[in-house]
N, C-alpha and C. Protein backbone atom coordinates (compact mmCIF):
# COMPACT_ATOMS: atom_id res chain seq x y z
N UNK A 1 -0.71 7.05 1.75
CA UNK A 1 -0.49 6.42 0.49
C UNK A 1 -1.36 7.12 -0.54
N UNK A 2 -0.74 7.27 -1.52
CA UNK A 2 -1.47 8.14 -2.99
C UNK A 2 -1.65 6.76 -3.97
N UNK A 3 -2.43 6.50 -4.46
CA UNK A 3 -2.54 5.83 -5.87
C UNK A 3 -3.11 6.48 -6.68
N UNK A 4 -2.81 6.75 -8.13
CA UNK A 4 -3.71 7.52 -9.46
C UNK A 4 -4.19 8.52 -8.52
N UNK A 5 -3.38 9.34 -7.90
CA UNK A 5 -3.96 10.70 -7.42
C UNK A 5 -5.44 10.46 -6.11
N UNK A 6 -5.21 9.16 -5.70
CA UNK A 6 -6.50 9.36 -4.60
C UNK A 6 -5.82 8.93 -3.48
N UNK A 7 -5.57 10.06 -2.39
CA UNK A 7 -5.22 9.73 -1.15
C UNK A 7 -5.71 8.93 -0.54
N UNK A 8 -5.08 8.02 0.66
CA UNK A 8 -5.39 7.55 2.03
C UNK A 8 -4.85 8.07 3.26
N UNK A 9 -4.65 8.61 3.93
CA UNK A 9 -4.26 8.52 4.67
C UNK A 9 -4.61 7.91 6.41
N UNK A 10 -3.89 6.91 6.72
CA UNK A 10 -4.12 6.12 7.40
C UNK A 10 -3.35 5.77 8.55
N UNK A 11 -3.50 5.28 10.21
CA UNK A 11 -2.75 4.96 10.89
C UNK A 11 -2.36 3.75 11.09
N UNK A 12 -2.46 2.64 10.08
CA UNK A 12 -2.33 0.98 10.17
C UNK A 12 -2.90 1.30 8.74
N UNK A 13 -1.62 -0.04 8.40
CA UNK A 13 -2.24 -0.07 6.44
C UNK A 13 -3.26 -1.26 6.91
N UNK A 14 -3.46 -1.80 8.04
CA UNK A 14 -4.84 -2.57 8.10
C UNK A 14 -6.15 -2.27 7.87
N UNK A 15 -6.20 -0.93 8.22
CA UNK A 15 -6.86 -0.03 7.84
C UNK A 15 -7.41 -0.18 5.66
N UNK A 16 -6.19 -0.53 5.02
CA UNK A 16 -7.33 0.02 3.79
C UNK A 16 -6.84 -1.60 3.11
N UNK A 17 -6.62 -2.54 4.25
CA UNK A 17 -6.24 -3.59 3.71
C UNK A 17 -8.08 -4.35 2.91
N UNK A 18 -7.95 -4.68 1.52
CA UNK A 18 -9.22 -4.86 0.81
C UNK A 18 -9.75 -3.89 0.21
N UNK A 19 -9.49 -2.32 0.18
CA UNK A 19 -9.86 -1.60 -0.53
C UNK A 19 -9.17 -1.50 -1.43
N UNK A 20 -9.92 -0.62 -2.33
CA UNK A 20 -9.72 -0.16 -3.94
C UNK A 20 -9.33 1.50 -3.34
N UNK A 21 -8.15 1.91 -4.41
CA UNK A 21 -7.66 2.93 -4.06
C UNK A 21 -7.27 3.52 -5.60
N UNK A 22 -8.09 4.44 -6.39
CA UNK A 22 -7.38 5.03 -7.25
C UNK A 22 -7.63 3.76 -8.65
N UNK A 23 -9.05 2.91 -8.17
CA UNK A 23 -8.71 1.41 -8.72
C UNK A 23 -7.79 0.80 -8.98
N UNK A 24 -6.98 0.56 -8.01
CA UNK A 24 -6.06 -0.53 -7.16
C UNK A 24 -6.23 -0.88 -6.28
N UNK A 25 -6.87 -2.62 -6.35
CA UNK A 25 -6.92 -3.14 -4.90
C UNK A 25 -5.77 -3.32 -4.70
N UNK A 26 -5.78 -3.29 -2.84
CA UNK A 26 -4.83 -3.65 -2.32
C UNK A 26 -5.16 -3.98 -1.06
N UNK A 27 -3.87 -5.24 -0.59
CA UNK A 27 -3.92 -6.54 0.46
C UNK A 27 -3.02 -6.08 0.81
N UNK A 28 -2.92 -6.86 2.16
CA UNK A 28 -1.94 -6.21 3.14
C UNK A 28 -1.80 -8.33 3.86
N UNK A 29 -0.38 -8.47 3.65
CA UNK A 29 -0.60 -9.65 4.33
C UNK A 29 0.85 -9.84 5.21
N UNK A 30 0.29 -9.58 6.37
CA UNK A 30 1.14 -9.77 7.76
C UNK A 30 2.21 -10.98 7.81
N UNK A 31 3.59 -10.61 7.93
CA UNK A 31 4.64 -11.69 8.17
C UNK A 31 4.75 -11.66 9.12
N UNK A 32 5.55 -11.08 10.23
CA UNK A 32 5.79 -10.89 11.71
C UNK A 32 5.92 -9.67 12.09
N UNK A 33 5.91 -9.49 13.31
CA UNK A 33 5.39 -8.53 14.15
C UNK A 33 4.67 -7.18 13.48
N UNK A 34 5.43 -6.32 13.47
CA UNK A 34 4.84 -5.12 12.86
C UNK A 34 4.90 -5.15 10.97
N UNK A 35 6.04 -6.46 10.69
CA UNK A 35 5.97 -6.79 8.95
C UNK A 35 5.08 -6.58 8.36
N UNK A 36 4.69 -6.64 7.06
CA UNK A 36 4.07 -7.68 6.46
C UNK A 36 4.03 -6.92 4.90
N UNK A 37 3.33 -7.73 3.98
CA UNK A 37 3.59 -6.87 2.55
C UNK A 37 2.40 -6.35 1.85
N UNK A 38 2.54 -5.43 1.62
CA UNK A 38 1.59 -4.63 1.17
C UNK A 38 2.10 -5.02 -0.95
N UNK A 39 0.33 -5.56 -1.10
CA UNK A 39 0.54 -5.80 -2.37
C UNK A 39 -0.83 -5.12 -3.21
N UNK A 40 -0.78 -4.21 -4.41
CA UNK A 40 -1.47 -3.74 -5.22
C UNK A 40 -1.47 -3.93 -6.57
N UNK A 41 -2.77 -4.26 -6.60
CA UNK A 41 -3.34 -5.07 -8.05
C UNK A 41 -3.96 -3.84 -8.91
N UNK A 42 -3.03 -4.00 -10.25
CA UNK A 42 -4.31 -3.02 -10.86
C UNK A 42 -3.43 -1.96 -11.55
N UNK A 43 -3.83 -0.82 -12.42
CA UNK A 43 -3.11 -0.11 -13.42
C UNK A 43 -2.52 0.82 -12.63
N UNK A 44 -1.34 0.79 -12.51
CA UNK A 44 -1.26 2.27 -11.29
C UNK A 44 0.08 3.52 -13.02
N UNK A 45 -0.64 4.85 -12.30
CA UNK A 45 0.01 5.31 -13.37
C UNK A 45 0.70 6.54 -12.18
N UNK A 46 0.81 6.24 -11.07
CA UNK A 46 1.45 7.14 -10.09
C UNK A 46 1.12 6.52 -8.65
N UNK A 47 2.15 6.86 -7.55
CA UNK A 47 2.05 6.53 -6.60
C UNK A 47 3.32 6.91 -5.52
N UNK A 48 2.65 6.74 -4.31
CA UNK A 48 3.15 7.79 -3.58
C UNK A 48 3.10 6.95 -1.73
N UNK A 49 3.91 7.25 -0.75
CA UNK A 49 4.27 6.59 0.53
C UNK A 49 4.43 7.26 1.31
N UNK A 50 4.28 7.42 2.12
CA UNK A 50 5.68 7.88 3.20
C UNK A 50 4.71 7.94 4.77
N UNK A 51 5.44 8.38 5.65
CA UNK A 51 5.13 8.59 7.08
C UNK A 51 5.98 8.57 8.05
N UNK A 52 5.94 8.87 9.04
CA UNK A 52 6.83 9.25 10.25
C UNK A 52 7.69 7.96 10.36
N UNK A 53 7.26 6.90 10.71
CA UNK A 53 7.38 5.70 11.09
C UNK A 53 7.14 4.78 10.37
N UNK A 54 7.63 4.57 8.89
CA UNK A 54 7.53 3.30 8.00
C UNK A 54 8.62 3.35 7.53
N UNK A 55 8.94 2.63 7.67
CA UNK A 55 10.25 1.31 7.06
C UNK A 55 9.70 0.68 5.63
N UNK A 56 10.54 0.83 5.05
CA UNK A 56 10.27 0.08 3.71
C UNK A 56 11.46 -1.19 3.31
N UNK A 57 11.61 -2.29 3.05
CA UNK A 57 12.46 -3.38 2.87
C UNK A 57 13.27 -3.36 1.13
N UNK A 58 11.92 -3.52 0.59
CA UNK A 58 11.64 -3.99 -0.60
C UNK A 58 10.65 -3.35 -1.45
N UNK A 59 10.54 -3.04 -2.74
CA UNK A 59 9.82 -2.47 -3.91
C UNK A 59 10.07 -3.62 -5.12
N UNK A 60 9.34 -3.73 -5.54
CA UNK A 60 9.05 -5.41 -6.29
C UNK A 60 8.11 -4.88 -7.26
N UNK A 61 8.43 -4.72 -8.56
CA UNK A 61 7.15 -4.54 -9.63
C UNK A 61 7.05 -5.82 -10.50
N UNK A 62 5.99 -6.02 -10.63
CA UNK A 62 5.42 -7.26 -11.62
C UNK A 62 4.44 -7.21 -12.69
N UNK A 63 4.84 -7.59 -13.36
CA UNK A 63 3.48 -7.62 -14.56
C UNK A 63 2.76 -8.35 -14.37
């Protein structure tokens, strides 16, 4: 995951679940089994995903 140009790269988004990334926090809150939603707070002026093995459902922006 990229936010404002500062990488993570990670093997479980549990992993940067509570960190600040690019100043964007971001939570990670588990629905079922391997689910759950990854949510980021904060000014994002770029951003970026991907990996072998992620599934994406949904993209949801909010003010």
């Amino acid at each position: 995951m990229e936010i404002n140009g500062i990488l993570e790269n990670v093997q479980d988004f549990l992993d940067i679940n509570g960190k600040v990334i690019g100043g964007v926090t971001v939570t990670l809150t588990i629905v079922s089994g391997p689910g759950g939603v990854l949510n980021l707070q904060g000014t994002i002026t770029s951003f970026s995903i991907g990996g072998k093995e992620l599934w994406i459902d949904h993209i949801c922006r909010r003010k």
